[in-house]
Protein backbone atom coordinates (compact mmCIF):
# COMPACT_ATOMS: atom_id res chain seq x y z
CA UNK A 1 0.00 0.00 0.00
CA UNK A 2 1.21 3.59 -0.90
CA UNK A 3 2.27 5.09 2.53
CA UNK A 4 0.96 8.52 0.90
CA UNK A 5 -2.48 7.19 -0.09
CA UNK A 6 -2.27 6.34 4.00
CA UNK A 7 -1.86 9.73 5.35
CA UNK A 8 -4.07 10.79 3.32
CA UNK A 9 -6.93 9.22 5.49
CA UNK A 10 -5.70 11.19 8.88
CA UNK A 11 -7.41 13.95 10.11
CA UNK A 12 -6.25 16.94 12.27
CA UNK A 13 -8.53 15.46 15.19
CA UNK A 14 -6.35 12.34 14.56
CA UNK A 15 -3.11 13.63 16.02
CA UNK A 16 -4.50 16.09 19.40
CA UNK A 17 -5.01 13.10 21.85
CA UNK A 18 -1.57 12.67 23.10
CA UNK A 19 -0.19 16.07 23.67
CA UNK A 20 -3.15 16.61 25.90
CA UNK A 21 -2.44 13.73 27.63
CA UNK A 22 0.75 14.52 28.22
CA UNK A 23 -0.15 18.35 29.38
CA UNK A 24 -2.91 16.56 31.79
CA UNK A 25 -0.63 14.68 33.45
CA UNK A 26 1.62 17.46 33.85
CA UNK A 27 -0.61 19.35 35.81
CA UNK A 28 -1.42 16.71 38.05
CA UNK A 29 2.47 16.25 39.00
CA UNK A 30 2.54 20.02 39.78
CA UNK A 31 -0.88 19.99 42.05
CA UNK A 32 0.45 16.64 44.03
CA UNK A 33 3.73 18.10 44.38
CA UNK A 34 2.03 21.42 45.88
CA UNK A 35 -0.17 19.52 48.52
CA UNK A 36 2.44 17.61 49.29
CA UNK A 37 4.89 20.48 50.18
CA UNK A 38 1.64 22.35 52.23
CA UNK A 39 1.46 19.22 54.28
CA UNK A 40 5.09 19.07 55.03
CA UNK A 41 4.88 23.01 55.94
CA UNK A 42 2.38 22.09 58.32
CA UNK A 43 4.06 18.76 59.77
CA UNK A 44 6.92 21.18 60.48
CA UNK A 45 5.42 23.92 61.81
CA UNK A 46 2.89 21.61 64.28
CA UNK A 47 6.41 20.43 65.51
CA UNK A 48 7.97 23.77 65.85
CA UNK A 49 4.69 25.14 67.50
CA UNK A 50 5.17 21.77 69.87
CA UNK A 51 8.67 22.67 71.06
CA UNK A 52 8.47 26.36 72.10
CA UNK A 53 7.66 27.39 75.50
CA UNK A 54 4.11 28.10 76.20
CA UNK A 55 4.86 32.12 76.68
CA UNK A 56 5.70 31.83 72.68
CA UNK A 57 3.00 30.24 71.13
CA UNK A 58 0.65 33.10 71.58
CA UNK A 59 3.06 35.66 70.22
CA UNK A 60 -0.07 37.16 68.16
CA UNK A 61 -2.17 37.52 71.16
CA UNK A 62 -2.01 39.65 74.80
CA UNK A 63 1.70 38.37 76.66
CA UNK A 64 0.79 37.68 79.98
CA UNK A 65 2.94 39.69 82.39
CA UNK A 66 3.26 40.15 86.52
CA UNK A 67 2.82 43.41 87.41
CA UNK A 68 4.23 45.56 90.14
CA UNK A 69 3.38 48.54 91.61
CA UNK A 70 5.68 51.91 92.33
CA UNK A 71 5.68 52.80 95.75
CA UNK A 72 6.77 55.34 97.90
CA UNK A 73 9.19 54.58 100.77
CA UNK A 74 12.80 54.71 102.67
CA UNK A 75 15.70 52.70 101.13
CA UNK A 76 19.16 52.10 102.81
CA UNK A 77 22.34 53.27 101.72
CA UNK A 78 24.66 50.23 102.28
CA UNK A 79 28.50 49.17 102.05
CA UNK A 80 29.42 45.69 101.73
CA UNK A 81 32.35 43.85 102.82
CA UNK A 82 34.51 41.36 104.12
CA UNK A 83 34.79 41.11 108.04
CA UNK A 84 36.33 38.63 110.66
CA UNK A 85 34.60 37.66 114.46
CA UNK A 86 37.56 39.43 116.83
CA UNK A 87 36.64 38.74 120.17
CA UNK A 88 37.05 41.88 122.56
CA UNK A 89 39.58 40.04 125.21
CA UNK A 90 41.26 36.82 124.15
CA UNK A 91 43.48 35.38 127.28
CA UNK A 92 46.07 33.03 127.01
CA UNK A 93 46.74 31.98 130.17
CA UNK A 94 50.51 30.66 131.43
CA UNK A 95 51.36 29.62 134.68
CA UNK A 96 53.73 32.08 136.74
CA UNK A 97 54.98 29.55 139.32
CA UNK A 98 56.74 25.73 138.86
CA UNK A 99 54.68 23.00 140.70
CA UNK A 100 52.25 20.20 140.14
CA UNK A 101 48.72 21.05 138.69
CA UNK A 102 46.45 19.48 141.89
CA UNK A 103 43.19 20.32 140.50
CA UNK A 104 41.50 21.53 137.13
CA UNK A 105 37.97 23.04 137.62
CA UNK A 106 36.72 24.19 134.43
CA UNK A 107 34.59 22.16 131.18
CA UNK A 108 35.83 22.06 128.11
CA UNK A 109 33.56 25.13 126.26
CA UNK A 110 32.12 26.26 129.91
CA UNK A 111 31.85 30.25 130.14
CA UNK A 112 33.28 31.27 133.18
CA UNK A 113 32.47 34.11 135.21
CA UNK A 114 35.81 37.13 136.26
CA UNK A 115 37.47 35.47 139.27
CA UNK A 116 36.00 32.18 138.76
CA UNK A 117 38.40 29.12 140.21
CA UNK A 118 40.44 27.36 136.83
CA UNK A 119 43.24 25.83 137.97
CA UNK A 120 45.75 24.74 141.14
CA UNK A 121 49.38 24.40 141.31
CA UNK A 122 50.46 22.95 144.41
CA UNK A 123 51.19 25.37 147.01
CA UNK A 124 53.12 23.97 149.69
CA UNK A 125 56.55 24.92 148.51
CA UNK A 126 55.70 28.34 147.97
CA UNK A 127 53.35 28.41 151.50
CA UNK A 128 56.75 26.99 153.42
CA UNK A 129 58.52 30.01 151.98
CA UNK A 130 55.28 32.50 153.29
CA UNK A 131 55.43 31.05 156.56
CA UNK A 132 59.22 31.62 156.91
CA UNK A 133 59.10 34.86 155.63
CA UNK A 134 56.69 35.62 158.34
CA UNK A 135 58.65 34.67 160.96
CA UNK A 136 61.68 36.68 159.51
CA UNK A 137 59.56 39.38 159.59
CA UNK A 138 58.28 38.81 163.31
CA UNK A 139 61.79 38.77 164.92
CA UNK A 140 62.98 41.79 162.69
CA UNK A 141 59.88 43.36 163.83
CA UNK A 142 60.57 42.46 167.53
CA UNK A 143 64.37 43.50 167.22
CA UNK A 144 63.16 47.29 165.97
CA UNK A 145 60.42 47.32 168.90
CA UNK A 146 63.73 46.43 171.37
CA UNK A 147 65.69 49.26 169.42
CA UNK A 148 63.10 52.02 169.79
CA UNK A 149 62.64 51.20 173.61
CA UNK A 150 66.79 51.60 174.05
CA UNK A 151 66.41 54.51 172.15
CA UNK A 152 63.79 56.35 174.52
CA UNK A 153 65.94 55.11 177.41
CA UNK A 154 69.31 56.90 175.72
CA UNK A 155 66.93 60.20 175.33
CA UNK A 156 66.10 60.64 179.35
CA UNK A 157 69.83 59.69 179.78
CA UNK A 158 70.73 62.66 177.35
CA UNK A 159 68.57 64.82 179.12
CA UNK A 160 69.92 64.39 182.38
CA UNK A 161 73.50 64.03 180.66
CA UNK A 162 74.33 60.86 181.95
CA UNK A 163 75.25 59.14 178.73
CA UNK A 164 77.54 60.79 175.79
CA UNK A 165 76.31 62.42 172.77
CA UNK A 166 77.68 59.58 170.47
CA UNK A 167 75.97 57.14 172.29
CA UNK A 168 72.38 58.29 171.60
CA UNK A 169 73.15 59.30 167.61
CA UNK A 170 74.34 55.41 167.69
CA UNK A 171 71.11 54.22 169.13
CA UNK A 172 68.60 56.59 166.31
CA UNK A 173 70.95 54.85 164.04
CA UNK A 174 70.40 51.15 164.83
CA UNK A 175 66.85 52.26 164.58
CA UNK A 176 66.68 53.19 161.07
CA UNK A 177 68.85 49.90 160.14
CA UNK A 178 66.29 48.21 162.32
CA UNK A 179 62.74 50.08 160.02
CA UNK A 180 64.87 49.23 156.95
CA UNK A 181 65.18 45.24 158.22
CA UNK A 182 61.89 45.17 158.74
CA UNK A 183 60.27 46.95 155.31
CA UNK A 184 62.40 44.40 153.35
CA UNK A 185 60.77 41.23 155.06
CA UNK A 186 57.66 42.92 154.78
CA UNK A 187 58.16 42.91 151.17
CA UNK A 188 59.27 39.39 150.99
CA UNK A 189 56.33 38.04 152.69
CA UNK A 190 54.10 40.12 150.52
CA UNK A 191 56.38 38.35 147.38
CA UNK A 192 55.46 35.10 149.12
CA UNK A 193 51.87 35.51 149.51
CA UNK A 194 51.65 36.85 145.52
CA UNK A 195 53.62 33.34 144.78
CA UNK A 196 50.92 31.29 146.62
CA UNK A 197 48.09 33.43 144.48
CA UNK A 198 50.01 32.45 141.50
CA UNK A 199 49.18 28.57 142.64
CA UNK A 200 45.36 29.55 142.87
CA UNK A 201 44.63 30.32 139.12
CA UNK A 202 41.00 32.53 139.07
CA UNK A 203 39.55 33.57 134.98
CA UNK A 204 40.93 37.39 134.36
CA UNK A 205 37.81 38.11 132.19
CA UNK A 206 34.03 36.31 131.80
CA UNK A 207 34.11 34.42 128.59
CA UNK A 208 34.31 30.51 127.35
CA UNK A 209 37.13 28.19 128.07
CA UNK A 210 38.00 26.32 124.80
CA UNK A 211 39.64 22.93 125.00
CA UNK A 212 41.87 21.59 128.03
CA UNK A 213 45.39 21.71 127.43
CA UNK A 214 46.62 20.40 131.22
CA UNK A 215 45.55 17.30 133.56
CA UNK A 216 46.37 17.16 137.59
CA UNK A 217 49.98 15.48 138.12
CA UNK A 218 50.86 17.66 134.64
CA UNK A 219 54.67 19.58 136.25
CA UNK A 220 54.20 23.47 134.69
CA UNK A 221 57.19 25.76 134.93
CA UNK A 222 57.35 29.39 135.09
CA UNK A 223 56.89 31.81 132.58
CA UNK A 224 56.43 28.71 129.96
CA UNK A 225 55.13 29.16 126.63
CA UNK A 226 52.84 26.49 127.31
CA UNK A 227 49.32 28.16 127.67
CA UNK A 228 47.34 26.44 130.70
CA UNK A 229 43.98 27.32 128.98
CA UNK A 230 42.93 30.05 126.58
CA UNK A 231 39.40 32.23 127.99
CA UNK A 232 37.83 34.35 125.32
CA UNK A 233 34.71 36.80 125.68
CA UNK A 234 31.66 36.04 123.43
CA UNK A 235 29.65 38.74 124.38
CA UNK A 236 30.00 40.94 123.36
CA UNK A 237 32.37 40.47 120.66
CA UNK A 238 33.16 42.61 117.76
CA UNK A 239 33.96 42.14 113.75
CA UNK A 240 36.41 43.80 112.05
CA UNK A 241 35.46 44.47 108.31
CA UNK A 242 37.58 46.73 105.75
CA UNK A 243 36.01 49.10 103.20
CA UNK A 244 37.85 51.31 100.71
CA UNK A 245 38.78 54.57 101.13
CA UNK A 246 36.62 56.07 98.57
CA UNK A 247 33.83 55.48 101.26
CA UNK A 248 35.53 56.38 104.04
CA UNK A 249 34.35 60.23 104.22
CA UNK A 250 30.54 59.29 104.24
CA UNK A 251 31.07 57.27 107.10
CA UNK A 252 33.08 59.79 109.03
CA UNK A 253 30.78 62.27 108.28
CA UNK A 254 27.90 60.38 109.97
CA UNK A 255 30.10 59.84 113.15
CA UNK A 256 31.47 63.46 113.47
CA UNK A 257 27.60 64.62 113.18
CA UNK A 258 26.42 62.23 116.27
CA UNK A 259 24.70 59.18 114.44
CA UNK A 260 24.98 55.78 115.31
CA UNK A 261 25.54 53.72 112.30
CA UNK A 262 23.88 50.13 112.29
CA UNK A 263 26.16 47.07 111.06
CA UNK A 264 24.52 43.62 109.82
CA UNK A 265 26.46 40.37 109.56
CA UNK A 266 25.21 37.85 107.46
CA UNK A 267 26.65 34.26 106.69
CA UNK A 268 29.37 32.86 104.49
CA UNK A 269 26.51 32.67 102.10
CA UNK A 270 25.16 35.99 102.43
CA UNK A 271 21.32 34.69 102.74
CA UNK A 272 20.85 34.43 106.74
CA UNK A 273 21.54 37.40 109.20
CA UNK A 274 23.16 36.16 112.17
CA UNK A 275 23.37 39.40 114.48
CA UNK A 276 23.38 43.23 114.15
CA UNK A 277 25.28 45.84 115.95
CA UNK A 278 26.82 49.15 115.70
CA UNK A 279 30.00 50.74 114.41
CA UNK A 280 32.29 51.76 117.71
CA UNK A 281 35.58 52.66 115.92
CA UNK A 282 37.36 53.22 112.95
CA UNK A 283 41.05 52.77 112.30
CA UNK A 284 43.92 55.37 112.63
CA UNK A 285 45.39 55.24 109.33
CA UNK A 286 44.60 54.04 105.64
CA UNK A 287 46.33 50.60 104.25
CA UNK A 288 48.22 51.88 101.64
CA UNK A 289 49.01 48.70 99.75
CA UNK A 290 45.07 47.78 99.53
CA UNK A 291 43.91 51.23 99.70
CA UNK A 292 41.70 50.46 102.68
CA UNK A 293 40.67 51.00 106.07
CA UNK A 294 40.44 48.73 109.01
CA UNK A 295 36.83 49.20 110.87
CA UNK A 296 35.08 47.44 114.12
CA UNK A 297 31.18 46.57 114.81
CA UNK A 298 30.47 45.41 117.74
CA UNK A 299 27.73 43.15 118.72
CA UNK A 300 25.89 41.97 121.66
CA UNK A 301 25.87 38.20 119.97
CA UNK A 302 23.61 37.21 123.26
CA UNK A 303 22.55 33.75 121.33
CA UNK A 304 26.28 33.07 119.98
CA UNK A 305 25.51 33.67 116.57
CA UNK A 306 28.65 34.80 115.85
CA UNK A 307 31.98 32.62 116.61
CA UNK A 308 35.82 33.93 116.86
CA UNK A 309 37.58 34.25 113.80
CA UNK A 310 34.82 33.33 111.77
CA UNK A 311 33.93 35.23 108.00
CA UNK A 312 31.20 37.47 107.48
CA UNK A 313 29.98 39.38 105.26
CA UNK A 314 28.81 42.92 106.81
CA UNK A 315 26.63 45.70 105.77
CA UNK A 316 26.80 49.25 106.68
CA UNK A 317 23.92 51.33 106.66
CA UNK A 318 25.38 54.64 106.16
CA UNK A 319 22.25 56.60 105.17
CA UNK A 320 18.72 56.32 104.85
CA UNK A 321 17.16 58.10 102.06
CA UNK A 322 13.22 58.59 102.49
CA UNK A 323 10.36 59.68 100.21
CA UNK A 324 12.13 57.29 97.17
CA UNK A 325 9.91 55.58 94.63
CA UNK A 326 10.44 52.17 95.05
CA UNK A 327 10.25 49.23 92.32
CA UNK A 328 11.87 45.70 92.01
CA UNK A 329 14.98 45.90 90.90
CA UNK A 330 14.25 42.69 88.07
CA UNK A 331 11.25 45.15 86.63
CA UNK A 332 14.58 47.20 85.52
CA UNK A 333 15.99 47.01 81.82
CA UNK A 334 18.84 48.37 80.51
CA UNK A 335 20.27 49.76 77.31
CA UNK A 336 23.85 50.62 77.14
CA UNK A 337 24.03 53.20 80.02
CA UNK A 338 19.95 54.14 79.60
CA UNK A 339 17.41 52.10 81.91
CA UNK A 340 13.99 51.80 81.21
CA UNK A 341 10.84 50.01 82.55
CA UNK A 342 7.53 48.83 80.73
CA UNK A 343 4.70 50.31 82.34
CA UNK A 344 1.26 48.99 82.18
CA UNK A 345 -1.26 50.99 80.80
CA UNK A 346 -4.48 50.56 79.05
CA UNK A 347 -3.93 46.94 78.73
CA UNK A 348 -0.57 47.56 76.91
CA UNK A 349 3.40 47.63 77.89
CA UNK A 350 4.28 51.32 76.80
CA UNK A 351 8.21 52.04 77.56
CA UNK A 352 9.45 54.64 79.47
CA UNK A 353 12.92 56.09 80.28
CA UNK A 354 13.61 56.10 83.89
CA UNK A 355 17.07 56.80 85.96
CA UNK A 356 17.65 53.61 88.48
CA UNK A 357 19.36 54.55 92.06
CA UNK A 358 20.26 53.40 95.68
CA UNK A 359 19.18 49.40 96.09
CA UNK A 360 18.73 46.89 98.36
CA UNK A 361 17.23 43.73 98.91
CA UNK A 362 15.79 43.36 95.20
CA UNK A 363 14.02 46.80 95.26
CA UNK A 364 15.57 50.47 93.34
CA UNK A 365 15.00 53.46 93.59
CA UNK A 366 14.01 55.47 90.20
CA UNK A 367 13.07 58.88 89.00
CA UNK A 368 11.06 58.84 86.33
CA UNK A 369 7.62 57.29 86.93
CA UNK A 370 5.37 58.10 90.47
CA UNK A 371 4.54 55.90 93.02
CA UNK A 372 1.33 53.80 92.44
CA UNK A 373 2.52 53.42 88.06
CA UNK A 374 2.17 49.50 87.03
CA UNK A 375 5.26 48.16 85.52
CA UNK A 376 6.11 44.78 83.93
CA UNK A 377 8.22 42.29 86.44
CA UNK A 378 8.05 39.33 83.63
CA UNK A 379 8.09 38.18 79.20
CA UNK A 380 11.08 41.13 78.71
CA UNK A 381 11.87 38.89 75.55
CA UNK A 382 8.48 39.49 74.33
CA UNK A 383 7.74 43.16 74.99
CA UNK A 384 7.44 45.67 72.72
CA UNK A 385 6.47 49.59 73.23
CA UNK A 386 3.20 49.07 72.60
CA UNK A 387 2.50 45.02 72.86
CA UNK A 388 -0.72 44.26 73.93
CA UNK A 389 -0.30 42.35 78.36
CA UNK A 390 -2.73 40.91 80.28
CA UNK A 391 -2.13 39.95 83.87
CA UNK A 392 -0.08 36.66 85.39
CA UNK A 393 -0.16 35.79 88.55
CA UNK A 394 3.69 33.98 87.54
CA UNK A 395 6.53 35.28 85.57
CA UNK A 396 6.61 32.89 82.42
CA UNK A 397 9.73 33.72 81.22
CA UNK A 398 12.95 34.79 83.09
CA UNK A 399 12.73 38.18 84.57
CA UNK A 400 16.65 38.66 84.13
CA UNK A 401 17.06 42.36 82.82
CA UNK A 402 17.86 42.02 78.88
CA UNK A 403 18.65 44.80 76.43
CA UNK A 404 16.02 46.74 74.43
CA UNK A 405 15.07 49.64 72.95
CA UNK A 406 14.25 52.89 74.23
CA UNK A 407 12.05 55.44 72.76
């Protein structure tokens, strides 16, 4: 057959079918491939929306924020630092005479009264050399009485000149030798009886004992280095604290003008007050290696709270400043050297400039706003001038202060 008598036969209908075909199926490709991209969209954004903190997945609507209110009030001016428990009186107490220790009376930690009984040494040596002493001193004694009774005879002699001029300066003579025998055993036996004190060991101050360093039948000698025991007053006791010189003529000026400035000592930690007292002294001259000054607090510490030589961490109210607005120090945000706050009004965050002061314990004093203004304490990552809040009774995201913008 005649391929050209073939062709002949087809129509234009005859050759449409499979381009359109091919175009259809084209089309489908592209609208599968489209709904299959919108549903992996969603997959990942269901996940993303899974994973974020609850505080985020409302970032369209109202961010829940605590509030806090400005208030009026009195804030303290303080100065931190370093300090050290110094007892007033610390005693180390050494024994004065050689002998046997006969008894011990004291506890190991017992707080003794002034005068109260410690120690004995045995006395008998030094109570032999009293009693001698005193018989010394009796005979001497006797020996001037003898003297002064020759001596009146001699002077009714001399006045009826029976007996020679010589004779009676002799006698005033032996008399003097006789007061001068006599004052030096009177000193001896007073020597003696200070030596049998010295066996008879009494607490010099009212304190606590700390641990026993002797036993009866221990031999002490005299003028040892060996401490007996070591008494040292609790109460009150002081702390001695350094600050830097910088602050030193604030602090001066409240002494020279009459006030008494108040002194808090907190723990190693510097969460738990353990006592407060007052400032009694400050040192005599500056440190000029650290550039500070030496000062001491004393306090009554009637419940022991504090302990010698232990570390605190002290606070010094210098000043009190009064009529301050008042606000938590975490409501406080900072850019570069500007602060700001977000206050609360009409439902939305609305920043304003502010200039942060004096604080203490988590609050700040500002200018800037007046007491009774609403500010934001919470969701800083999520504020905006102008960002629509609503009230939390929690912060839902750290209230750390973060930078921002200021308008």
């Amino acid at each position: 057959m005649d391929p050209s008598s073939s062709a002949s036969h087809l129509t234009p209908g005859d050759l449409t079918p499979e381009p359109r075909k091919r175009r259809r199926h084209r089309w489908i490709w592209v609208v599968v491939l489209l709904l299959f991209g919108l549903l992996f969209y969603w997959v990942l954004h269901q996940h993303y929306q899974s994973q974020m903190p609850m505080g985020r997945r409302a970032i369209n609507g109202a961010v829940p924020v605590t509030e806090a209110a400005a208030r009026r009030g009195s804030i303290g001016v303080y100065l931190d630092a370093i300090g050290t428990v110094t007892p007033v009186y610390t005693d180390s107490i050494t024994s004065q005479v050689t002998g046997v220790i006969t008894n011990v009376y004291y506890h190991e930690g017992q707080h003794v009264s002034k005068g109260e009984p410690l120690i004995d040494i045995d006395c008998r040596p030094y109570q032999a050399q009293l009693t001698e002493a005193e018989g010394t001193l009796e005979r001497d004694q006797n020996l001037l009485a003898q003297a002064r009774m020759d001596l009146k005879r001699y002077q009714l002699a001399w006045a009826k000149n029976a007996i020679p001029r010589q004779t009676l300066d002799d006698q005033e003579k032996l008399v003097l030798q006789e007061e001068g025998t006599v004052k030096n055993d009177e000193g001896t036996v007073e020597y003696q009886r200070v030596q049998v004190g010295f066996c008879h060991i009494t607490s010099p101050i009212r304190g606590r004992v700390g641990l026993r360093l002797v036993d009866p039948g221990n031999l002490v000698t005299a003028n040892s280095n060996t401490s007996l025991l070591v008494v040292t007053q609790d109460s009150p006791i002081t702390v001695i604290f350094t600050l830097a010189e910088d602050s030193l003529p604030e602090v001066l000026k409240q002494m020279r003008m009459g006030h008494q400035l108040t002194v808090q000592a907190f723990d190693r930690t510097d969460q738990h007050l353990l006592a407060t007292g007052r400032l009694i002294t400050v040192d005599n001259q500056i440190d000029t290696v650290t550039g500070t000054v030496k000062l001491r607090a004393e306090f009554s510490n009637a419940k022991g709270t504090l302990f010698p030589n232990q570390f605190v961490n002290t606070r010094l109210l210098v000043e009190t400043l009064d009529n301050q607005i008042l606000i938590p120090s975490s409501a406080i945000q900072h850019n570069g050297p500007i602060d700001f706050v977000y206050l609360v009004e009409h439902g939305k965050a609305v920043m304003r400039n502010i200039k942060a002061g004096i604080s203490n314990q988590g609050q700040t004093a500002v200018t800037g706003i007046k007491a009774g203004d609403v500010v934001a304490d919470s969701s800083f990552q999520r504020l905006i001038n102008g960002s629509p809040v609503t009230h939390a009774e929690f912060a839902i995201t750290p209230t750390e202060p973060t930078e921002g913008i200021t308008q």
